[in-house]
PDB file of N, CA and C in Angstrom:
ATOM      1  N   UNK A   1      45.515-153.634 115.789  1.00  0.00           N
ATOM      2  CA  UNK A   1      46.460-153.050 114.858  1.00  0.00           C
ATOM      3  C   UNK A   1      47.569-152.390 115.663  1.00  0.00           C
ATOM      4  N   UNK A   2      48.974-152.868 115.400  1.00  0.00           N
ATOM      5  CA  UNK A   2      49.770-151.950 116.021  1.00  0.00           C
ATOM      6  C   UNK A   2      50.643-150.885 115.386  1.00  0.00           C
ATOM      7  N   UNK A   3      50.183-149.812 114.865  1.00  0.00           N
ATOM      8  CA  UNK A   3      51.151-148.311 114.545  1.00  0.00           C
ATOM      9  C   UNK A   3      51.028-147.443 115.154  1.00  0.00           C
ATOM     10  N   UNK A   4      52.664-147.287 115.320  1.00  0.00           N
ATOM     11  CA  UNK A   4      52.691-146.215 116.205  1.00  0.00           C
ATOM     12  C   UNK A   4      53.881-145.000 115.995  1.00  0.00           C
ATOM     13  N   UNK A   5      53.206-143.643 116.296  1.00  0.00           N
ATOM     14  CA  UNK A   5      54.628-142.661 115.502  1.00  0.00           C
ATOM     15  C   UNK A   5      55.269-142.378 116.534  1.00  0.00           C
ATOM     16  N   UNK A   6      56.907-143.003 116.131  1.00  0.00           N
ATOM     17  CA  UNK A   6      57.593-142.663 116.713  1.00  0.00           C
ATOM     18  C   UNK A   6      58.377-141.042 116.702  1.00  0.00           C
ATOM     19  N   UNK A   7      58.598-140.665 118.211  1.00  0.00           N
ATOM     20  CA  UNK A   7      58.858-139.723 118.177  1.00  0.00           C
ATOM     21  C   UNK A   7      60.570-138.943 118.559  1.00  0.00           C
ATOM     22  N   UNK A   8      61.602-140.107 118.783  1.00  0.00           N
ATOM     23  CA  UNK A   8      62.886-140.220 118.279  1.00  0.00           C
ATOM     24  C   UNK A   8      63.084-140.175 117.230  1.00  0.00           C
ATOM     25  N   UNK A   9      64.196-140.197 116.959  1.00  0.00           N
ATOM     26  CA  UNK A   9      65.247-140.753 115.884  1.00  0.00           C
ATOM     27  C   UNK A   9      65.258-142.525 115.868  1.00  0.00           C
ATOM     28  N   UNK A  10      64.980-143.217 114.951  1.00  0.00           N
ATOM     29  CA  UNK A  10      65.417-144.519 114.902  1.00  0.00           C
ATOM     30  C   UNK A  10      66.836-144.960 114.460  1.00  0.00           C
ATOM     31  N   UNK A  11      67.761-145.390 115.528  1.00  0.00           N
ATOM     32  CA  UNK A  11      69.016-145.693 114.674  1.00  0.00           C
ATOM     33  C   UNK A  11      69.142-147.191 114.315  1.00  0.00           C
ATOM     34  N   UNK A  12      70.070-147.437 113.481  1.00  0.00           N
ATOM     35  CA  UNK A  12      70.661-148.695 113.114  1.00  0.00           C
ATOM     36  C   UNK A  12      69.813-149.264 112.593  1.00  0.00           C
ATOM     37  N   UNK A  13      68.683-148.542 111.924  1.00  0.00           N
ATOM     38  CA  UNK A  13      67.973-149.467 110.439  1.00  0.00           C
ATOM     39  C   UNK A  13      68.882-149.163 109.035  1.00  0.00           C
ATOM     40  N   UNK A  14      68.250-150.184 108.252  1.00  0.00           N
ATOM     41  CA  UNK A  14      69.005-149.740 107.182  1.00  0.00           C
ATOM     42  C   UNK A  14      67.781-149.287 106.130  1.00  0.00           C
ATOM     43  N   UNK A  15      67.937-147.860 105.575  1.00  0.00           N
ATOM     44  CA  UNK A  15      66.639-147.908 105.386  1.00  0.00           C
ATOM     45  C   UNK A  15      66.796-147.702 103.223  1.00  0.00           C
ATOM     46  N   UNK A  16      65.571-147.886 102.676  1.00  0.00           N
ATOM     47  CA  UNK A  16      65.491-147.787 101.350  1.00  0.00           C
ATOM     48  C   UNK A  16      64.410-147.345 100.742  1.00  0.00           C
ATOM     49  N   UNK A  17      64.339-147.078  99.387  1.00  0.00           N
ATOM     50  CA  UNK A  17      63.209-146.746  98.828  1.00  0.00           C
ATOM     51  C   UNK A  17      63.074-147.539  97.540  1.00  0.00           C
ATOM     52  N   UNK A  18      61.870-146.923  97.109  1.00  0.00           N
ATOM     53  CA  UNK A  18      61.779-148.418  95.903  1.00  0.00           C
ATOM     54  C   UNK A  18      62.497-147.982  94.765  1.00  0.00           C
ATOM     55  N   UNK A  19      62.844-148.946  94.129  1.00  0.00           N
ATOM     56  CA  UNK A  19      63.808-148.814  93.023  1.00  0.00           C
ATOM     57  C   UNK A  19      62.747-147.609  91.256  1.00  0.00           C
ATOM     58  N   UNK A  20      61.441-147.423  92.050  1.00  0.00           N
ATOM     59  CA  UNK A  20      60.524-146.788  91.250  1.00  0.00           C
ATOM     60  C   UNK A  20      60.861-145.408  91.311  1.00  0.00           C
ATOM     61  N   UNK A  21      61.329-145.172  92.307  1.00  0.00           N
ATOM     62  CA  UNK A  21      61.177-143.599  93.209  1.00  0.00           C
ATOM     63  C   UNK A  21      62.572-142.983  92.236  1.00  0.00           C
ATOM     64  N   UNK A  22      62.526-141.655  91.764  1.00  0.00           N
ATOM     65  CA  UNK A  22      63.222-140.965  90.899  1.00  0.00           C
ATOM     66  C   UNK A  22      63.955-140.093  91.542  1.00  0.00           C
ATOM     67  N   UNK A  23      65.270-140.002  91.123  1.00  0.00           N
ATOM     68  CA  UNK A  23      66.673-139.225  91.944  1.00  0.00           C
ATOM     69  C   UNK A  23      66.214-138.013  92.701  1.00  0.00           C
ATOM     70  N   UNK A  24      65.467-137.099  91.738  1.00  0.00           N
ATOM     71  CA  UNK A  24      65.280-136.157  91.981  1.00  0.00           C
ATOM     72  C   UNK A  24      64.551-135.516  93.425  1.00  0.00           C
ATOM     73  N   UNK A  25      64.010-136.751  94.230  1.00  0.00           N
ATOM     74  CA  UNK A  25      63.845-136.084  95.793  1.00  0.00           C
ATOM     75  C   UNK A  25      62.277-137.086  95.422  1.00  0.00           C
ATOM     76  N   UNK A  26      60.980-135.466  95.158  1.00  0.00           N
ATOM     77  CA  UNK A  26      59.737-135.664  95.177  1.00  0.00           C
ATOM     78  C   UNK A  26      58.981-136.449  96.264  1.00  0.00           C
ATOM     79  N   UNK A  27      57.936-137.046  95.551  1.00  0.00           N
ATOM     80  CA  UNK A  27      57.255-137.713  97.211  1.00  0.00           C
ATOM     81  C   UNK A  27      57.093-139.141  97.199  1.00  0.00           C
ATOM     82  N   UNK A  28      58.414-139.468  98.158  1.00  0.00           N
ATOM     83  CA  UNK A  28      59.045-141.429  98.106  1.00  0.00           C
ATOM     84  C   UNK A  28      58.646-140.775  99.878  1.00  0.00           C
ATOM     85  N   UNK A  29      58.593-142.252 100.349  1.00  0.00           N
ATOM     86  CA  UNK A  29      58.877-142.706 101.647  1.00  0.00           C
ATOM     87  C   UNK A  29      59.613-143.607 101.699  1.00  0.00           C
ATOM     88  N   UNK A  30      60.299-144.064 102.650  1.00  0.00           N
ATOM     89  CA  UNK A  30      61.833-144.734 102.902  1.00  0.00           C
ATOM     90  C   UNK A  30      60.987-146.107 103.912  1.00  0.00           C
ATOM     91  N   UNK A  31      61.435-146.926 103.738  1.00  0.00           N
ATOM     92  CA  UNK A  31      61.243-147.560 104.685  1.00  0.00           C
ATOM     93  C   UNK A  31      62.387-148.607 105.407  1.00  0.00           C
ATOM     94  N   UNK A  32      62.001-149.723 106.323  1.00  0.00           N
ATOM     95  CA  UNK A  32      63.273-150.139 106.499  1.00  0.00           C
ATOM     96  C   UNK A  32      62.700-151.164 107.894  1.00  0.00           C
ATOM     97  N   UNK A  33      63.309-152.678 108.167  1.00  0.00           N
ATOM     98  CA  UNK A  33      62.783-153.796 108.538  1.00  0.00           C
ATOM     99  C   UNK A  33      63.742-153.846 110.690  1.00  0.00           C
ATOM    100  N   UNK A  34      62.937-154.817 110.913  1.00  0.00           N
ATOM    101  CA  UNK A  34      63.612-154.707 112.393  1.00  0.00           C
ATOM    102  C   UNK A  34      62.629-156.547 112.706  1.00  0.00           C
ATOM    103  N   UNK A  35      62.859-157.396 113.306  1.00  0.00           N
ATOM    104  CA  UNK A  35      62.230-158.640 113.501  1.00  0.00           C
ATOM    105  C   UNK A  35      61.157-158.435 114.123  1.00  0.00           C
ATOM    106  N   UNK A  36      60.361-157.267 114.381  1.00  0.00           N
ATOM    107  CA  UNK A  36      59.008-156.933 115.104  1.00  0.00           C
ATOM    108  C   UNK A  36      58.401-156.076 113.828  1.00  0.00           C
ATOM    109  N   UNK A  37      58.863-155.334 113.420  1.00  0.00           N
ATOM    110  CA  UNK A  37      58.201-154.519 112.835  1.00  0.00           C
ATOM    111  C   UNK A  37      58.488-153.585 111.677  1.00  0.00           C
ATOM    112  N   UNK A  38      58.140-153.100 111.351  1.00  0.00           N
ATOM    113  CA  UNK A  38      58.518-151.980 109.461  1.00  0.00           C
ATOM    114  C   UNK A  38      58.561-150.636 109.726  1.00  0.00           C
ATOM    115  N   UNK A  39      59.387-149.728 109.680  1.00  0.00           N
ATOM    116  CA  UNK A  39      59.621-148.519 109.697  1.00  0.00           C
ATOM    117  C   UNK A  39      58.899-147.666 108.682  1.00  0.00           C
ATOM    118  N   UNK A  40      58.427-146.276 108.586  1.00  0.00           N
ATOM    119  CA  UNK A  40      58.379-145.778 107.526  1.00  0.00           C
ATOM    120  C   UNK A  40      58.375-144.426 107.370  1.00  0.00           C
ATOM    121  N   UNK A  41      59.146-143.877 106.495  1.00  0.00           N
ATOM    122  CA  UNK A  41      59.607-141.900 106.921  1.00  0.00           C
ATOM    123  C   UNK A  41      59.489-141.818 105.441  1.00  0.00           C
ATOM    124  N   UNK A  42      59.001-140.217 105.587  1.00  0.00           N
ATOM    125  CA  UNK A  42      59.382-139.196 104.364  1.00  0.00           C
ATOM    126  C   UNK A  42      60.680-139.292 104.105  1.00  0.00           C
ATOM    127  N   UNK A  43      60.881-139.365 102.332  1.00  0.00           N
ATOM    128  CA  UNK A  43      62.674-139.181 102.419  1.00  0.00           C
ATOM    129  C   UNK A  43      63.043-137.809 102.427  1.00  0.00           C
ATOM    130  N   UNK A  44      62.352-136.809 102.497  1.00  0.00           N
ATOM    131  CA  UNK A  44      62.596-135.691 102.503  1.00  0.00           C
ATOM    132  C   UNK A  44      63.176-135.337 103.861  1.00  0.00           C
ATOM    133  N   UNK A  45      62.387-135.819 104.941  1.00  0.00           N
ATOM    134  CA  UNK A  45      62.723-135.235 106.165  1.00  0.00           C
ATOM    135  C   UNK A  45      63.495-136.762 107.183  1.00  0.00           C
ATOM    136  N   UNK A  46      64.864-137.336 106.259  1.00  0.00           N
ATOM    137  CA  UNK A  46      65.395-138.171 107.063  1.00  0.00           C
ATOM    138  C   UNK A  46      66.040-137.595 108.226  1.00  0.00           C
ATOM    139  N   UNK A  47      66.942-136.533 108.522  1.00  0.00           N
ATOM    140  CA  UNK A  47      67.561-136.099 109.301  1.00  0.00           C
ATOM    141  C   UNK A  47      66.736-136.315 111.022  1.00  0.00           C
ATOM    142  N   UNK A  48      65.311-135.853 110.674  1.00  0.00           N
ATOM    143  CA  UNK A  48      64.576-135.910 111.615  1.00  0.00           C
ATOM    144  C   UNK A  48      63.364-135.969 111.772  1.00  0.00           C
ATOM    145  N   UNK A  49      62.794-135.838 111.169  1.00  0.00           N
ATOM    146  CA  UNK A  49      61.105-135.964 110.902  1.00  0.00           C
ATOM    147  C   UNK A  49      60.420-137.392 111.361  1.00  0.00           C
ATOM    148  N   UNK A  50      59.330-137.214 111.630  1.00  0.00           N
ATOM    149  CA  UNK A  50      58.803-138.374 112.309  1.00  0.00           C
ATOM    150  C   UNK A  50      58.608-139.965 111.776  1.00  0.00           C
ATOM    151  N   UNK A  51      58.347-140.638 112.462  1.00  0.00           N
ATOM    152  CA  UNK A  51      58.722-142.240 111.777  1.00  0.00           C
ATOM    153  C   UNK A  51      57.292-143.289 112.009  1.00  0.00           C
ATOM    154  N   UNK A  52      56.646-143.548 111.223  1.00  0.00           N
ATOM    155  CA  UNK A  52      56.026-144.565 111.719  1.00  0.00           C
ATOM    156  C   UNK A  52      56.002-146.136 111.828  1.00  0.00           C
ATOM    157  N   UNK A  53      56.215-147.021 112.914  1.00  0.00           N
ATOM    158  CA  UNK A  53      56.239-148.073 113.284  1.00  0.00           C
ATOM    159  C   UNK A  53      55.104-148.975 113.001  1.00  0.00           C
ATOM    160  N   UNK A  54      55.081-149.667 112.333  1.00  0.00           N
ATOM    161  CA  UNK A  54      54.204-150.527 111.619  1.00  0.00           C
ATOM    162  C   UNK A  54      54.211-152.185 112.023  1.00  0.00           C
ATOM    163  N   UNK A  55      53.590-152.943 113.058  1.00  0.00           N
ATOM    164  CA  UNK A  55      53.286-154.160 112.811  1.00  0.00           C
ATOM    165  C   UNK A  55      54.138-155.311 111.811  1.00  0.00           C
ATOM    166  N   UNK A  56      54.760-155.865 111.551  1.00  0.00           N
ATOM    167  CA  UNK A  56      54.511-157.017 110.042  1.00  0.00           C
ATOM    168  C   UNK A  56      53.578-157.488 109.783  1.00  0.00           C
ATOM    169  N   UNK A  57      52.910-157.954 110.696  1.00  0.00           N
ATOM    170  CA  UNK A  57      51.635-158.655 109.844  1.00  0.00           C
ATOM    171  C   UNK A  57      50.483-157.305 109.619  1.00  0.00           C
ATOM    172  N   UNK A  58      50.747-156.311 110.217  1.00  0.00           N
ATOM    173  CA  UNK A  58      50.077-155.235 109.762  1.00  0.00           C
ATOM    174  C   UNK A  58      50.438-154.810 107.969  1.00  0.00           C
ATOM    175  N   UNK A  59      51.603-154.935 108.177  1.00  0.00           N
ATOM    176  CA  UNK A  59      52.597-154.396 107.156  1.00  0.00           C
ATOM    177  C   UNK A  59      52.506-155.074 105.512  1.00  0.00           C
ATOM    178  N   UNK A  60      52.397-156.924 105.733  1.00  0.00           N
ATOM    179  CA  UNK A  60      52.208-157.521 104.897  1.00  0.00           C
ATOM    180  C   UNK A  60      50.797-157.592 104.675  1.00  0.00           C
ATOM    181  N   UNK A  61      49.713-156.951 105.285  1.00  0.00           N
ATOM    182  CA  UNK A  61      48.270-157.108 104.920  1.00  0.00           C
ATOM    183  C   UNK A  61      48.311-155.982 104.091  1.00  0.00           C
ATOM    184  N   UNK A  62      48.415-154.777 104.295  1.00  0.00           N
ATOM    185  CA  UNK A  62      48.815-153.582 103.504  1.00  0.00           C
ATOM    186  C   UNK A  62      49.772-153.946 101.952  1.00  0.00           C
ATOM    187  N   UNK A  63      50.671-154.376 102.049  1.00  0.00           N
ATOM    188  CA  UNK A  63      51.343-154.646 100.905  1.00  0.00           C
ATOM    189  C   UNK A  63      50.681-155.667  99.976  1.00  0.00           C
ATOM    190  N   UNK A  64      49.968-157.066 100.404  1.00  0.00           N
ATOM    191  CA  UNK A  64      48.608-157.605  99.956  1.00  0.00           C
ATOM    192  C   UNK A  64      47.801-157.042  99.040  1.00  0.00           C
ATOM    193  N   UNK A  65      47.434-156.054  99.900  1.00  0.00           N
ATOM    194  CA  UNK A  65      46.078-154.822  99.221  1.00  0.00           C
ATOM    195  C   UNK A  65      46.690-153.979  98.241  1.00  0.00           C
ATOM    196  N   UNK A  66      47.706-153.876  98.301  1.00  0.00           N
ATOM    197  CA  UNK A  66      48.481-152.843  97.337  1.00  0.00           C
ATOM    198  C   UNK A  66      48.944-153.329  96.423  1.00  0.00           C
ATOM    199  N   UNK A  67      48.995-154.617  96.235  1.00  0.00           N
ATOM    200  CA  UNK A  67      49.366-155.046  94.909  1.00  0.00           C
ATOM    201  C   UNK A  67      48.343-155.716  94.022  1.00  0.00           C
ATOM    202  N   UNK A  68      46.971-155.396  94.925  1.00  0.00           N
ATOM    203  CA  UNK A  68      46.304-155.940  94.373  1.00  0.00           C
ATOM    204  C   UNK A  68      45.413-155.751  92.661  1.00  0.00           C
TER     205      UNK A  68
END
């Protein structure tokens, strides 16, 4: 399995949340794509808060299970 928290800033993703997640802030995570791997942050703490680096095929086994 490869995740790992990154402990920079990630630049030059483009990042999003799901079209479910409500204006008002609350508890969304952001995520956002790179040809290795899936990003994923609190949207609360974009400025700087920590990031975790996720696999794809890690990423799409997880999303699998989650829709299941």
């Amino acid at each position: 399995m490869s995740v790992e928290r990154m402990a920079e800033h990630v630049d030059g993703l483009r990042w999003f949340k799901s079209s479910y997640s409500g204006s008002d802030g609350g508890n969304c995570v952001e995520v956002a794509t790179s040809l290795d791997a899936v990003y994923v942050r609190d949207s609360k703490a974009v400025g700087g808060g920590p990031v975790l680096r996720v696999g794809r095929g890690e990423w799409a086994a997880f999303v699998a299970l989650a829709v299941e």
